[in-house]
Structure formats: C-alpha cells, structure tokens
Protein backbone atom coordinates (compact mmCIF):
# COMPACT_ATOMS: atom_id res chain seq x y z
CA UNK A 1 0.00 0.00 0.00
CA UNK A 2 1.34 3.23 -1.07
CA UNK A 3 0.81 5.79 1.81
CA UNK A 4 1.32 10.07 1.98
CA UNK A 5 1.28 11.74 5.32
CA UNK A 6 0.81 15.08 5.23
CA UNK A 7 1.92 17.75 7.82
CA UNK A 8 -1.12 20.51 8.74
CA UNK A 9 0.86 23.73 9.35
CA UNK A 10 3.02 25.73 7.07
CA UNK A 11 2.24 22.58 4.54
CA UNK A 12 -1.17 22.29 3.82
CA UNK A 13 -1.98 25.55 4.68
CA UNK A 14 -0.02 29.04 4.36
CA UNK A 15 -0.15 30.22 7.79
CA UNK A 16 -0.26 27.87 11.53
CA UNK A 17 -3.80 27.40 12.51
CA UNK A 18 -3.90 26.61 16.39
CA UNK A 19 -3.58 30.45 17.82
CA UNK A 20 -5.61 31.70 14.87
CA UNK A 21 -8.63 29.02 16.01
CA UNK A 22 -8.52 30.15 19.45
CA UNK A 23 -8.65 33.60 18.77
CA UNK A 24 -11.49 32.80 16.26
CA UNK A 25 -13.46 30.42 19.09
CA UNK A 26 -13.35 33.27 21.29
CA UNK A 27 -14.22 35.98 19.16
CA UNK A 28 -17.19 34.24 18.58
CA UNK A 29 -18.71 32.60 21.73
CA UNK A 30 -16.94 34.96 24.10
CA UNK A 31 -15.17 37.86 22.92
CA UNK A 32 -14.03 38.86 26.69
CA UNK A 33 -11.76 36.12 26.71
CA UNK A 34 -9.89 37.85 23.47
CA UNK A 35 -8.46 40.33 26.82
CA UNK A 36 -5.94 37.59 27.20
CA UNK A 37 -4.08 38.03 24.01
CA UNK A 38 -0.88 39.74 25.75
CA UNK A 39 -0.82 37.26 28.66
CA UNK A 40 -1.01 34.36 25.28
CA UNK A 41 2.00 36.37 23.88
CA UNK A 42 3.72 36.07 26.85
CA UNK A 43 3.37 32.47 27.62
CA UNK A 44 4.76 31.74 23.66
CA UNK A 45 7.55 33.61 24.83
CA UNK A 46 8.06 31.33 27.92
CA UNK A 47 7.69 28.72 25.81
CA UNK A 48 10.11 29.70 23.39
CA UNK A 49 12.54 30.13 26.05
CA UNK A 50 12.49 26.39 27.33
CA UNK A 51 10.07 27.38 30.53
CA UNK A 52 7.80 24.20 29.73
CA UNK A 53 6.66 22.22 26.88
CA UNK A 54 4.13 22.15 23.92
CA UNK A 55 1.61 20.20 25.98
CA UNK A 56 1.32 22.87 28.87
CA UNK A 57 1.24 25.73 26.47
CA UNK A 58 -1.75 24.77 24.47
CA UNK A 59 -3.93 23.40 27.29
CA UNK A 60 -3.53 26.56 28.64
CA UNK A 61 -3.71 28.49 25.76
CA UNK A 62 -7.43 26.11 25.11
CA UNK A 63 -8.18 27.50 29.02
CA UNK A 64 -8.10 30.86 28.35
CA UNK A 65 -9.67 31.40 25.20
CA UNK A 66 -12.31 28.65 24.80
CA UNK A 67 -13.14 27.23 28.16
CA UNK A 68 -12.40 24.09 30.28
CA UNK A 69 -15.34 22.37 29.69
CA UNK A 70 -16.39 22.89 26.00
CA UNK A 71 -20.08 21.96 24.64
CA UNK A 72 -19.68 19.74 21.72
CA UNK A 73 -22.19 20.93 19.51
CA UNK A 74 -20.96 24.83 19.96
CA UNK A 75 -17.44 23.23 19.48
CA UNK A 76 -18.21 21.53 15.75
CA UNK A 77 -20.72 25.04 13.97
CA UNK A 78 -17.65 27.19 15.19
CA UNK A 79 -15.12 24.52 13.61
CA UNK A 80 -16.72 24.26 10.77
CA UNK A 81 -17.00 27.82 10.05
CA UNK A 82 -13.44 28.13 10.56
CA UNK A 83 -12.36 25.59 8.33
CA UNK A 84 -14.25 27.03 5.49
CA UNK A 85 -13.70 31.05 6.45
CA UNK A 86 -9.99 30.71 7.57
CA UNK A 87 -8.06 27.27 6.39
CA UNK A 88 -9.71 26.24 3.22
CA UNK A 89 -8.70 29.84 1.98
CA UNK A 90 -5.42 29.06 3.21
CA UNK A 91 -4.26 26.16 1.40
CA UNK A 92 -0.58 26.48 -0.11
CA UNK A 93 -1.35 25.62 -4.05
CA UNK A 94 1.49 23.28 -4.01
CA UNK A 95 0.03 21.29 -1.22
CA UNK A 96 -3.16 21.12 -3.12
CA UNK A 97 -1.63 20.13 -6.21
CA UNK A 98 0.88 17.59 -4.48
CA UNK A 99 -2.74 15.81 -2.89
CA UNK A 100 -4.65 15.92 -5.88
CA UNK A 101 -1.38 13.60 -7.80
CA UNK A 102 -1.12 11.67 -4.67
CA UNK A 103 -5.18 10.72 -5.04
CA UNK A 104 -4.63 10.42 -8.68
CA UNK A 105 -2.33 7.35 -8.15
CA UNK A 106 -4.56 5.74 -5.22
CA UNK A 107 -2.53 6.65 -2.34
CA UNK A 108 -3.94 6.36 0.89
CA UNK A 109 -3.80 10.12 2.08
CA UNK A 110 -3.00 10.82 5.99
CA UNK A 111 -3.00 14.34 7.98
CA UNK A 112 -0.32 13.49 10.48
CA UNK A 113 -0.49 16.81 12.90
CA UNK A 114 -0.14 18.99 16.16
CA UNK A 115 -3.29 19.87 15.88
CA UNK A 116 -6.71 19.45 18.10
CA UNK A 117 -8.27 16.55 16.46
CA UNK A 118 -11.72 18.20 17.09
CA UNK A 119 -10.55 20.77 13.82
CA UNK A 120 -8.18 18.75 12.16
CA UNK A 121 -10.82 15.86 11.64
CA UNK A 122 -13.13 18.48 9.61
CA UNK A 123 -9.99 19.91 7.34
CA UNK A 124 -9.05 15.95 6.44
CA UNK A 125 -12.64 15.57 5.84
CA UNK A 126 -13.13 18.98 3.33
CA UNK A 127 -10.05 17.86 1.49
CA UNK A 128 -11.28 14.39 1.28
CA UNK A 129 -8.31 12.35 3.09
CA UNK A 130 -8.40 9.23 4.47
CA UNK A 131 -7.39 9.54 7.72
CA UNK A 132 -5.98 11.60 10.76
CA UNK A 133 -3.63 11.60 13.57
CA UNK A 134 -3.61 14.30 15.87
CA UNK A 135 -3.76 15.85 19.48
CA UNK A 136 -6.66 14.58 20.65
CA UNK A 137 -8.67 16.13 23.83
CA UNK A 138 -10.11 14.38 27.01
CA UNK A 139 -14.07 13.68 26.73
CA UNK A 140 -15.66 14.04 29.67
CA UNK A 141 -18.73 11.55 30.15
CA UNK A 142 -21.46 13.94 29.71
CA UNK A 143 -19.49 14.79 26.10
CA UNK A 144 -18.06 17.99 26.72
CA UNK A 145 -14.64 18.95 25.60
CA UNK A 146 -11.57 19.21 28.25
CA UNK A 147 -8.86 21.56 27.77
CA UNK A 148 -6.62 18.77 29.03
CA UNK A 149 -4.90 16.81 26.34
CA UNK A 150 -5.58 13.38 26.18
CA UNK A 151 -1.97 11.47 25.93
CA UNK A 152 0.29 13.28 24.10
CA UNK A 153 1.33 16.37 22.27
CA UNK A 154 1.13 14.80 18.46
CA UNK A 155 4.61 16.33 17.60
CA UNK A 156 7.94 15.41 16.90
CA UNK A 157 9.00 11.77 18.30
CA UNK A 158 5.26 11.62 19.77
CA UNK A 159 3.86 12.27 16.13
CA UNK A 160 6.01 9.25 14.93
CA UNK A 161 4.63 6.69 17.77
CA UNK A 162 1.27 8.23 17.49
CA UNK A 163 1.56 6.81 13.68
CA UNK A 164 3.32 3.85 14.31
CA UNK A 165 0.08 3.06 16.82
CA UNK A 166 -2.65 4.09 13.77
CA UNK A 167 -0.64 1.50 11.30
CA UNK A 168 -1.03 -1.04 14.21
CA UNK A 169 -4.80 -0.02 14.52
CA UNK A 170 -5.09 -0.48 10.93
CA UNK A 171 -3.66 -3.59 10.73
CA UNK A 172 -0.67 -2.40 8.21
CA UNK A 173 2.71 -3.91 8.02
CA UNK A 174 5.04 -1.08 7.33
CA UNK A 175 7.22 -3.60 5.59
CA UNK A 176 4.11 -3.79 2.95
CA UNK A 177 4.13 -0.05 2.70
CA UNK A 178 5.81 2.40 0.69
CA UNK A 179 5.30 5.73 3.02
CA UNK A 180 5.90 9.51 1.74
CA UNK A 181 5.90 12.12 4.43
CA UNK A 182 5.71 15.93 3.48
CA UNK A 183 6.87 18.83 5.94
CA UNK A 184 7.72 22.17 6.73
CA UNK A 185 9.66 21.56 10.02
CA UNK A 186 13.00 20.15 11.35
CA UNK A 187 10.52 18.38 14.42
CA UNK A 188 9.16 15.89 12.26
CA UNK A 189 13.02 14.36 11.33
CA UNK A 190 11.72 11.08 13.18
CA UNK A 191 8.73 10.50 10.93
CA UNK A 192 10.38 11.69 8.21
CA UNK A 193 13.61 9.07 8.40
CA UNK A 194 10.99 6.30 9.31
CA UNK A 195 9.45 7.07 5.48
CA UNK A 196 10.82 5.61 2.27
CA UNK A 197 10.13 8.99 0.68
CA UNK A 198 10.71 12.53 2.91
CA UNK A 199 9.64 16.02 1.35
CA UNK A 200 10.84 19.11 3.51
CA UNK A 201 8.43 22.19 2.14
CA UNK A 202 9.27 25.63 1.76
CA UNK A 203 12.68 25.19 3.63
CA UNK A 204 14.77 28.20 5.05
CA UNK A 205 18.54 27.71 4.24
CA UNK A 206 19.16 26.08 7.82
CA UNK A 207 16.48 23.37 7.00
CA UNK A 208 17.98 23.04 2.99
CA UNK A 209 21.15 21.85 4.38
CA UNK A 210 19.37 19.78 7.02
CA UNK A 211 17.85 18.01 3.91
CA UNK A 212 20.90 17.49 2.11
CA UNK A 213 22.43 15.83 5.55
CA UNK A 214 19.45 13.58 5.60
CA UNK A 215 18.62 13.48 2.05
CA UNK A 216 14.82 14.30 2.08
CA UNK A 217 13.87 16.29 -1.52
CA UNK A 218 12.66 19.53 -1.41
CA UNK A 219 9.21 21.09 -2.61
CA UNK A 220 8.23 24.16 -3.01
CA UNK A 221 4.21 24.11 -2.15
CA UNK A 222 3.98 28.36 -2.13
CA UNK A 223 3.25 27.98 -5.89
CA UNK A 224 1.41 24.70 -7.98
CA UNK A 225 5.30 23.76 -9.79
CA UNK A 226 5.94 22.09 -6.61
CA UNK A 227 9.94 22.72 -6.38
C-alpha cells in the first residue's frame, strides 16, 4: 500500500492554525476572553525560552480562550466555520496540487499533525483524506470537551509513535508499505527518516542543508510547480 502523510501547518496551509482558532473560538462565543491576548504572547515567549513544553502551552492556551469544559455541539458550527472562512482559503497551491497527484495514483492520504483533532478531523474531511492523527482532547462523560490533552502532544517523536500506533490499529505492516511524508519543520526528522520517501516544504537555508544531511527532496508548495 502506497501511503502520503501530510503535515497541517506551514504545509497544507499558508499560515499555523492553532492560535488563529482560538482567537477565532473566542471571538465568537466569548469575545471577553480575546483580553488575554498579551498574557497568550507572553506564555509563547516562555515557551520559546524552554520554561515548559508544547503540551502545557496549548492546554492553557485552550483555558483561556475557549473554556475548560467545551459543549460539543458549539465546538463543531464554530469549527466548521473556521475551516471554510480561515483554512480552506489558506491552502498552499502546491500542497493542493501535491494531494490531488497523490489521489490520482490511489494513495492512501494521511493528515499526520499537532493539531486538536476536534478541527483537524473536519480539514481531512473537506479535502477528502483518508485519515488523521492528531492531538486529541479528554471527553468528559457527559461529552463535553476538556482543555486537558488526552496522551500526548502529536509532535515530533510523539507524532512518529502516534503513527506507528494508527498503522497497528489499521492492521498495516510497514514492511508492505511504501510511506511519503511531506513537511515544513526540522521536528518531524523522526517521521520523516521512518518514510521511504521525505519532502521538507518551503525550507529556510538552515532546514535546505538539514535536507541534504538527511537526504529528504525539497518542494516548493507556495506555488502549484511544486519545487
């Protein structure tokens, strides 16, 4: 089975969609919460700086703007609105182009992501792919939404077990498959070496000579030539 796992951010779409869909959640189920912008700014900063992980960061960053207990049905109208108002506007051309040939020769297509699953599920869905792994969020029993993470951050080494668990789900040998993996960022390097086929998108010069270390091909996805 011939398999292509895409990346979300910076290589499907133009632009990273997590702190864009909290800003948009609040904006438009509670528009006080949008106050907390500068302390949000702040805690990327802390982040940046090695203060504590991915994981912390966006469970608080899902605290402050949406809630800690969200309703499910409020949760999907305001995802879907933002998937066709803000990502399916966003979509690099390349990307699209690079899906559309992958479809064309009957590969099984996979979004392989950071992102909440409750939003990533709806983009996979609008550009017709087959599957997704991604963060996903604790349900409670009465079927709201948690702010906690459920597991792991899907990113970096985690994104590459979280995988390696779907192919066991699925019942796939990767033996029997021939894997492509497409990305913008150094933090998928484990997925990417575990792939018979690695495409690093839109690199900077740092990650072009990364590539040529590890020699993953390069694709340009800001325009539909693809290189």
């Amino acid at each position: 089975m011939n398999i292509a796992i895409y990346d979300l951010d910076k290589t499907i779409t133009r632009r990273p969609t997590f702190t864009r869909f909290l800003l948009y959640y609040a904006q438009r189920t509670a528009p006080f919460r949008l106050a907390g912008l500068p302390i949000w700014i702040i805690a990327l900063i802390g982040y940046r700086i090695g203060l504590y992980g991915r994981k912390p960061l966006k469970q608080f960053g899902v605290s402050m703007f949406m809630g800690r207990n969200l309703d499910a049905a409020i949760l999907a109208k305001v995802v879907a609105n933002f998937v066709s108002e803000a990502v399916l506007t966003d979509i690099q051309p390349g990307a699209a182009k690079s899906i559309e040939n992958d479809r064309s020769q009957n590969q099984k297509l996979v979004i392989a992501t950071a992102a909440p699953a409750f939003y990533a599920h709806q983009i996979a869905s609008h550009l017709s792919f087959d599957a997704v792994v991604a963060t996903q969020h604790v349900t409670r029993p009465d079927g709201r939404i948690c702010h906690f993470i459920d597991g792991e951050n899907c990113y970096g080494l985690e994104k590459l077990k979280m995988v390696r668990t779907w192919f066991d789900v699925q019942g796939l040998k990767r033996e029997d498959c021939h894997i492509s993996v497409y990305s913008d960022h150094a933090s998928d390097a484990p997925l990417m070496d575990w792939a018979d086929a690695a495409y690093l998108v839109n690199p900077t010069k740092k990650l072009r000579r990364l590539a040529a270390q590890k020699n993953w091909q390069i694709r340009d996805f800001s325009s539909d030539k693809g290189h």
